[in-house]
N, C-alpha and C. Protein backbone atom coordinates (compact mmCIF):
# COMPACT_ATOMS: atom_id res chain seq x y z
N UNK A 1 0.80 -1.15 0.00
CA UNK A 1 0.00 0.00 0.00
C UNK A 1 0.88 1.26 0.00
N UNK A 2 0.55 2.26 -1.03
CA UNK A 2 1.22 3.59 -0.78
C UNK A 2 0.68 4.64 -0.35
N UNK A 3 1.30 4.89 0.43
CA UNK A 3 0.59 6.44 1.52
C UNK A 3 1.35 7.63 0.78
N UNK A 4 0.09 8.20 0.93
CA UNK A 4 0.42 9.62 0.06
C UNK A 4 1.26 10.61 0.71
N UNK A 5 2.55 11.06 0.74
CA UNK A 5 3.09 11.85 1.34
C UNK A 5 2.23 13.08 1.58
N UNK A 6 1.83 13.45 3.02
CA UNK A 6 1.23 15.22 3.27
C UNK A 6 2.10 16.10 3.22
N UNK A 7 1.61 16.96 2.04
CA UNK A 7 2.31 18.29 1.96
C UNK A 7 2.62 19.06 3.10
N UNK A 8 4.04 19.11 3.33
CA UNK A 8 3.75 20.46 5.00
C UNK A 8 4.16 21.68 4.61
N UNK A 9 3.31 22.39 5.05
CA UNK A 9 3.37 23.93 4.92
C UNK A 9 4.73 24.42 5.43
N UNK A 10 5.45 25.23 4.76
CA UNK A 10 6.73 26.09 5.27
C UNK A 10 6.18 26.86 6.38
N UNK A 11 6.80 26.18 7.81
CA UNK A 11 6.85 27.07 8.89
C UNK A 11 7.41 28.73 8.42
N UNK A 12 6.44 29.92 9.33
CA UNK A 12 6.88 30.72 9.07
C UNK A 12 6.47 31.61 10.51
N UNK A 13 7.47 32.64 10.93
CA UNK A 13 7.38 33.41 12.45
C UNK A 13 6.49 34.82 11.67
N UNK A 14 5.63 34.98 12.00
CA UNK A 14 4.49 36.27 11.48
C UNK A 14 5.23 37.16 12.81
N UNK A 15 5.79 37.96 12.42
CA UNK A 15 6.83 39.16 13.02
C UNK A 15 6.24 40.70 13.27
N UNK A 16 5.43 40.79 13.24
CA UNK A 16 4.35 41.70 12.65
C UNK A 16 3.82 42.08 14.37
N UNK A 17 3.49 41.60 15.19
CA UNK A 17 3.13 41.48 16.49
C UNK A 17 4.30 41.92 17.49
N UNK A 18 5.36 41.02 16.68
CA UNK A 18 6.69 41.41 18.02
C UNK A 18 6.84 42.76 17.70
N UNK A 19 7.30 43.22 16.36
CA UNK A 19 7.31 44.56 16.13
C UNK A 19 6.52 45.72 16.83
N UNK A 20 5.12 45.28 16.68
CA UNK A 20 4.01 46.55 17.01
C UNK A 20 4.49 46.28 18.77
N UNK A 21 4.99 45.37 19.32
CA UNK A 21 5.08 45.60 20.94
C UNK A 21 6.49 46.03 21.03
N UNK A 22 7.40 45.66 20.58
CA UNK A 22 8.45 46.67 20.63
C UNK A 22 8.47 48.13 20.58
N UNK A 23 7.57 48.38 19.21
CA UNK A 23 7.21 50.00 19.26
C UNK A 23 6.18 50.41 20.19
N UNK A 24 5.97 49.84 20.52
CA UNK A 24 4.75 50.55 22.14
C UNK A 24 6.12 50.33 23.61
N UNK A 25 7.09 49.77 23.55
CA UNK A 25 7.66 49.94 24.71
C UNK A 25 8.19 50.48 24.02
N UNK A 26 8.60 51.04 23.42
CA UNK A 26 9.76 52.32 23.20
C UNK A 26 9.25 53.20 23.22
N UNK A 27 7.92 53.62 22.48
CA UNK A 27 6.82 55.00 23.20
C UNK A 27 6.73 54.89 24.77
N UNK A 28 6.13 53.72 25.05
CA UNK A 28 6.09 54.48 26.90
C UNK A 28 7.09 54.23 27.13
N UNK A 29 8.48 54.03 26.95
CA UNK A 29 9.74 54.76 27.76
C UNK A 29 10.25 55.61 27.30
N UNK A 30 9.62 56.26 26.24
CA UNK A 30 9.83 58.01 25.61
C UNK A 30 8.94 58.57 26.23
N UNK A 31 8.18 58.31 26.64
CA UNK A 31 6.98 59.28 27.42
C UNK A 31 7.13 59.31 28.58
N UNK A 32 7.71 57.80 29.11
CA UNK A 32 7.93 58.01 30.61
C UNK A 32 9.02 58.59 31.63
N UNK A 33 9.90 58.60 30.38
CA UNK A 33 11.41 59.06 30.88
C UNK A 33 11.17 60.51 31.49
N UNK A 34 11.85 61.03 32.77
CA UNK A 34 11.93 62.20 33.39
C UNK A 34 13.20 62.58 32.69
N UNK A 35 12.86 64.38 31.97
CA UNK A 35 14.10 65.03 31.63
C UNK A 35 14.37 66.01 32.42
N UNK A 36 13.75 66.10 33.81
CA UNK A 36 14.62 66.85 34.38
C UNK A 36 16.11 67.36 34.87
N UNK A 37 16.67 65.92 35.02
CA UNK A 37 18.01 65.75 35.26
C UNK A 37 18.86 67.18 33.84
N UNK A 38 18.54 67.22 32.90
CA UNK A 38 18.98 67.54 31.73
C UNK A 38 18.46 69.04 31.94
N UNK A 39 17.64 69.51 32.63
CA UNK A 39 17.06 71.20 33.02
C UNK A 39 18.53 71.95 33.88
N UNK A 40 18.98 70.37 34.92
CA UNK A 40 19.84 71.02 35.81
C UNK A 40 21.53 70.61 35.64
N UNK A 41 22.31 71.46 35.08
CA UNK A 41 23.61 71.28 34.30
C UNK A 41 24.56 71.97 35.95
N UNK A 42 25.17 71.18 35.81
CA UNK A 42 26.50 71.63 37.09
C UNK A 42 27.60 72.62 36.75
N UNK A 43 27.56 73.40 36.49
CA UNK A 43 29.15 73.99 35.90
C UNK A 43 29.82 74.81 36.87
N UNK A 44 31.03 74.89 36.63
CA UNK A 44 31.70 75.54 37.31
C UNK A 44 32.53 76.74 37.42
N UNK A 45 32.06 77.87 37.24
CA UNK A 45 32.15 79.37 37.11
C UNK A 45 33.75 79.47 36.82
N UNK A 46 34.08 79.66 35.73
CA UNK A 46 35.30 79.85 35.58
C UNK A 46 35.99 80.76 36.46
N UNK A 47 37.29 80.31 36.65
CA UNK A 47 38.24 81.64 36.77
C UNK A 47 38.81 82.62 36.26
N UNK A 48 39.45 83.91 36.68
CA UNK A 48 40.21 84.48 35.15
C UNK A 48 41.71 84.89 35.87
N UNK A 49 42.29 84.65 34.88
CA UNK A 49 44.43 85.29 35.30
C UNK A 49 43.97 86.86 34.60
N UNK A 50 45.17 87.71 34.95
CA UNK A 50 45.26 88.84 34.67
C UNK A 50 45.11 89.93 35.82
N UNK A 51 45.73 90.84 35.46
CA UNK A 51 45.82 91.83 36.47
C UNK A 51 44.53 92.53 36.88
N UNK A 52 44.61 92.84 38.05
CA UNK A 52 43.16 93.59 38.57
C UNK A 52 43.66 95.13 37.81
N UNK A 53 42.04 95.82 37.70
CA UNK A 53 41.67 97.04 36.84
C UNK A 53 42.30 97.90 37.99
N UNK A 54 42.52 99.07 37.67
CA UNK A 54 43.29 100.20 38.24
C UNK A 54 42.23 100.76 38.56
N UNK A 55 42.21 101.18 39.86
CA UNK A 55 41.34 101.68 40.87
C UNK A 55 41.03 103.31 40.09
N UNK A 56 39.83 103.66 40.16
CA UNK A 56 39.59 104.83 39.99
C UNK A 56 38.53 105.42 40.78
N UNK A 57 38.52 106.80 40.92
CA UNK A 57 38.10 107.13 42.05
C UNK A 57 36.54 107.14 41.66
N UNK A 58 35.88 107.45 41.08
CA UNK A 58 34.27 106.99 40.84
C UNK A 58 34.34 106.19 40.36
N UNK A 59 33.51 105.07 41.12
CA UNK A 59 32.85 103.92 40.29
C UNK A 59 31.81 103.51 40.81
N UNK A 60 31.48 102.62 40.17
CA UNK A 60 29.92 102.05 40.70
C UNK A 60 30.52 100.76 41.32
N UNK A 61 29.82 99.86 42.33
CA UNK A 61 30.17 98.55 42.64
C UNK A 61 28.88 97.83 42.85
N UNK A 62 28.37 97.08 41.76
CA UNK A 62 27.28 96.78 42.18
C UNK A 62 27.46 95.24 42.82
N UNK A 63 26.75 94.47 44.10
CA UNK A 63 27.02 93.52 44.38
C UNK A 63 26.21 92.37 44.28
N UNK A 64 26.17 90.71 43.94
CA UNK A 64 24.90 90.53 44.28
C UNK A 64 25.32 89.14 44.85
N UNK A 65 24.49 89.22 46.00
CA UNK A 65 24.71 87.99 46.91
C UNK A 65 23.87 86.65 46.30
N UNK A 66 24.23 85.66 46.68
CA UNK A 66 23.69 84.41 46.47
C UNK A 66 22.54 84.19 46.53
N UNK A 67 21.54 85.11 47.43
CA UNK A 67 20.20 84.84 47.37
C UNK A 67 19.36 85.92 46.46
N UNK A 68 20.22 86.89 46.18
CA UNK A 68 19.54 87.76 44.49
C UNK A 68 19.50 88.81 45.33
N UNK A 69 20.20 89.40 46.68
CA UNK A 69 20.04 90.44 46.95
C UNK A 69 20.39 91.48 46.40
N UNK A 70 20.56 92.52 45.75
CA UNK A 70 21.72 93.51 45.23
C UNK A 70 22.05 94.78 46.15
N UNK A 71 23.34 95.17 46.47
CA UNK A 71 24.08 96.22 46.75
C UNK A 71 24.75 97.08 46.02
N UNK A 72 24.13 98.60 46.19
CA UNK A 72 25.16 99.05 45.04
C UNK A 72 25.57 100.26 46.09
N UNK A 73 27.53 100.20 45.66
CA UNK A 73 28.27 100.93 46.89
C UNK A 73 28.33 100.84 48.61
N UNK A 74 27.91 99.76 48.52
CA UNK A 74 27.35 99.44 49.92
C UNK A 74 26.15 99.52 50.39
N UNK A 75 24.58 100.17 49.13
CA UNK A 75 23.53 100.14 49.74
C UNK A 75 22.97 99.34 49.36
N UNK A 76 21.79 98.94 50.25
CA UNK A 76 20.91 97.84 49.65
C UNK A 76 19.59 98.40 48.66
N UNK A 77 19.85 97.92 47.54
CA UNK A 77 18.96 97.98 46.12
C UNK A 77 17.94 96.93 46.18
N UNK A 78 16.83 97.55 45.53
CA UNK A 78 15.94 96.42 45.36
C UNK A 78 16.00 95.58 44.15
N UNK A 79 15.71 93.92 43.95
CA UNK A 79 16.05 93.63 42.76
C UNK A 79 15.04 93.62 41.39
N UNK A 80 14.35 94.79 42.02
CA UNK A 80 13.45 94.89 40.50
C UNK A 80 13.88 95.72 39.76
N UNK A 81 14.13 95.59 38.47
CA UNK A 81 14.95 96.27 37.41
C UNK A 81 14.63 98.20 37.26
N UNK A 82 13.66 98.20 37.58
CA UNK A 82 12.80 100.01 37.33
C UNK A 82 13.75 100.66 38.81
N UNK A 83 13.48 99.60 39.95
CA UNK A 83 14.40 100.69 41.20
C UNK A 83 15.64 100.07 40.80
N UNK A 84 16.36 99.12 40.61
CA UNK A 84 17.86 98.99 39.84
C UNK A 84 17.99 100.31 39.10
N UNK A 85 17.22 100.41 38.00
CA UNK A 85 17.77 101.41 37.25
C UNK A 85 17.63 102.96 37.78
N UNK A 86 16.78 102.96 38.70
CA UNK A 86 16.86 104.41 39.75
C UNK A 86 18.06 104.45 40.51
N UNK A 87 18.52 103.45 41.15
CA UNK A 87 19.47 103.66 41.91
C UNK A 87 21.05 103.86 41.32
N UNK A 88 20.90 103.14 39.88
CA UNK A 88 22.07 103.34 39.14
C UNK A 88 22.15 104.80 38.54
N UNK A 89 20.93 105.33 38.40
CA UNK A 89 20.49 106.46 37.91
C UNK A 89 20.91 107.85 39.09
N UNK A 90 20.72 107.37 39.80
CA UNK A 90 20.99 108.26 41.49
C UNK A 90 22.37 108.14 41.69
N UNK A 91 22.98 107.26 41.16
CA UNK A 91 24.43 106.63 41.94
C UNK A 91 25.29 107.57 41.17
N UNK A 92 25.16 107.48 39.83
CA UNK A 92 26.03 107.86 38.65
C UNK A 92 25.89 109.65 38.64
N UNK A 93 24.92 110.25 38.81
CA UNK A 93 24.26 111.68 38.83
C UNK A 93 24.36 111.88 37.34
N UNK A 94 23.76 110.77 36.68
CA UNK A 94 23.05 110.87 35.22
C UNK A 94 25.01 110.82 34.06
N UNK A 95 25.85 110.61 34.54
CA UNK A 95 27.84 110.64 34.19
C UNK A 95 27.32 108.95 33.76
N UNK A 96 27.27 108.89 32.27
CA UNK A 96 27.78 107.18 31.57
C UNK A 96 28.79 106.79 31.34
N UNK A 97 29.22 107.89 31.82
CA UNK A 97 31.16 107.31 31.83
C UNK A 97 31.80 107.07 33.13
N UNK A 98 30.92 106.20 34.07
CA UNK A 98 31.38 105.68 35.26
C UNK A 98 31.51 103.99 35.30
N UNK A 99 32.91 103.81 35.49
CA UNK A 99 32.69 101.89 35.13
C UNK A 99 31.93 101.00 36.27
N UNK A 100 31.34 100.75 35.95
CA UNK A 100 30.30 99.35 36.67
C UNK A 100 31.23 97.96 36.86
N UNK A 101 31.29 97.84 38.08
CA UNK A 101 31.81 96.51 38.39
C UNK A 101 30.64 95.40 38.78
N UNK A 102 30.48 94.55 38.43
CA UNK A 102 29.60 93.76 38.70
C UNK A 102 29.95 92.59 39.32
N UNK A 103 29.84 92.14 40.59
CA UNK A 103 30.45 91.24 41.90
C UNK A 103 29.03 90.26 42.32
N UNK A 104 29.30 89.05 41.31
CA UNK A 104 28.57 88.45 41.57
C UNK A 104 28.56 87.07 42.56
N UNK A 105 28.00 86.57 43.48
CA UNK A 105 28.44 85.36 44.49
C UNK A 105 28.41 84.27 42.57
N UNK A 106 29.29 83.36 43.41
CA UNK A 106 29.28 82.37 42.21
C UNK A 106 27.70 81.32 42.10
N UNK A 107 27.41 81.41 43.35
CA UNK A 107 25.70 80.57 43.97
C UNK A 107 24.75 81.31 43.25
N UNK A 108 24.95 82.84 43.21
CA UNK A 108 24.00 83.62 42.34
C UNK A 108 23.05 83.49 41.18
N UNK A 109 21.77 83.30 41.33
CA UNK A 109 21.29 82.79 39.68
C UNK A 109 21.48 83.75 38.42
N UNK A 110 21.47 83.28 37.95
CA UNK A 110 21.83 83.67 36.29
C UNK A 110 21.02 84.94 36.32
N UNK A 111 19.69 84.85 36.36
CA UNK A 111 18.80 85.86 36.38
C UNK A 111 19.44 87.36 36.92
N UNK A 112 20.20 87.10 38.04
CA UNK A 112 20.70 87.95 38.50
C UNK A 112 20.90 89.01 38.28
N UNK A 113 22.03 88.51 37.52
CA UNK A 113 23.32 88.73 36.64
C UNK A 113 22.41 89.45 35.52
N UNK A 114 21.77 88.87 34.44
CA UNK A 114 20.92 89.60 33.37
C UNK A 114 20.52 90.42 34.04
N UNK A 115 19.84 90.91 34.94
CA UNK A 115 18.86 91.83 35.38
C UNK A 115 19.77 93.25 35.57
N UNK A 116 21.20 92.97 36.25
CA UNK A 116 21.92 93.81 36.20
C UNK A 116 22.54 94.49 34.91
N UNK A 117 23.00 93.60 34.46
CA UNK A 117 23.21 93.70 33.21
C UNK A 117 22.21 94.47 32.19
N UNK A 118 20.97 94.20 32.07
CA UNK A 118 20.62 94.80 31.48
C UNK A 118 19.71 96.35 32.10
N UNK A 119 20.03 96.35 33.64
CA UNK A 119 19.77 97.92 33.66
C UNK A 119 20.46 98.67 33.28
N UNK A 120 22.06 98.36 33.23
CA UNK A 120 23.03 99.23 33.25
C UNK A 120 22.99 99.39 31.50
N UNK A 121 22.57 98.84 30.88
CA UNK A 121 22.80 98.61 29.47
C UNK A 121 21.63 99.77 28.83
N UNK A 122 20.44 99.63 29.66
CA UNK A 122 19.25 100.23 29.19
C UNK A 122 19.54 102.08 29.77
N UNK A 123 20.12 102.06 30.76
CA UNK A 123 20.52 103.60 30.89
C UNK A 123 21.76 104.43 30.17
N UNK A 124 22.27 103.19 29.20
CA UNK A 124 23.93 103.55 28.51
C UNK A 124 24.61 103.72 28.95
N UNK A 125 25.43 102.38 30.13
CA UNK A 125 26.56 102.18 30.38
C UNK A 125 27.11 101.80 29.78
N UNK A 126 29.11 101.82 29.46
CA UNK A 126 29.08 101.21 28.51
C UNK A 126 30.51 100.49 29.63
N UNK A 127 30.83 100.81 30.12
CA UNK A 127 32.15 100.30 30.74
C UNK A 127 31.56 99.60 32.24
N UNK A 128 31.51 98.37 31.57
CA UNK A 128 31.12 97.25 32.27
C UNK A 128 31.62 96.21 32.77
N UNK A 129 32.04 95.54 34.18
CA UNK A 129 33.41 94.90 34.66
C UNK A 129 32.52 93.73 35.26
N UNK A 130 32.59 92.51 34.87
CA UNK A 130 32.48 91.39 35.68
C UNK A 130 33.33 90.77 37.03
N UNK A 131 33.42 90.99 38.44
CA UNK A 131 34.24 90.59 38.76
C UNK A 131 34.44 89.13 38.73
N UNK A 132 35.63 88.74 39.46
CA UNK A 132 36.18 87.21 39.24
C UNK A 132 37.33 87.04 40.11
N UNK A 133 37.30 86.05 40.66
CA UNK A 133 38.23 85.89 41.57
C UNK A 133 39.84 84.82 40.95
N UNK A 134 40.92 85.11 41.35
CA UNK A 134 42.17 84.57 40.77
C UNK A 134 42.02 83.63 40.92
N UNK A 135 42.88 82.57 39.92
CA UNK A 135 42.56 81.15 39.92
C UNK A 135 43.53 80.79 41.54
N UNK A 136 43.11 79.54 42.12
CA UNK A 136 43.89 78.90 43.34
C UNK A 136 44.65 77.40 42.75
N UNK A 137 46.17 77.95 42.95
CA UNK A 137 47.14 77.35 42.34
C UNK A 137 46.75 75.64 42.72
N UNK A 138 46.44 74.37 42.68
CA UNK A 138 46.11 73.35 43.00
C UNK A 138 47.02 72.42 43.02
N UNK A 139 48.26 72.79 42.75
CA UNK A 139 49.17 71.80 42.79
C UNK A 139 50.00 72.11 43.82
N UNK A 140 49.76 72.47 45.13
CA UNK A 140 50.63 72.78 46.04
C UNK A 140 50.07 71.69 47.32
């Protein structure tokens, strides 16, 4: 007696399924991922070499402490930009040719810094000094 050989179908993996679940875990761990880490960057306020500026007898010193306080000449300023720019306005007796030192804590936010910056800019200062402290030799 001869038995009819059964045709067998070519096994085949339908791939089509693994795919569509691969691309759904890669959406929810694009959606789920926290980018905050990436908002908050560490850096470290450079130093600068070079000689300190030659003292002159008017100047402005504006200061600003770590928590956004500002001082200018030793008084305390408020840090909203309209009395900033009064007090720079009062300080100078309306003379744009007085250099601005700007003494910022290194903790200081950025904001700070702009805010100063741009009062002194908006009344036409033009001689404008960042301070900075000398580098500390590290190999000793």
């Amino acid at each position: 007696m001869r038995f009819r050989r059964q045709r067998r179908d070519e096994l085949a993996v339908n791939l089509t399924p693994l795919i569509d679940v691969v691309f759904l875990l890669l959406i929810f761990f694009m959606v789920s991922t926290s980018f905050t880490k990436a908002t908050q960057l560490a850096i470290n306020l450079p130093e600068a070499e070079g000689q300190p500026a030659p003292e002159r007898a008017t100047k402005l010193e504006l200061v600003i402490s770590e928590d956004g306080s500002f001082t200018l000449n030793g008084a305390s300023v408020s840090s909203q930009p309209i009395d900033l720019r009064r007090a720079l306005r009062d300080a100078s007796n309306d003379n744009r040719d007085i250099p601005i030192t700007i003494a910022a804590d290194g903790g200081a936010a950025h904001r700070y810094v702009v805010t100063a910056l741009d009062a002194a800019s908006a009344l036409g200062f033009h001689q404008l000094t960042i301070a900075a402290q000398a580098p500390v030799d590290r190999n000793d």
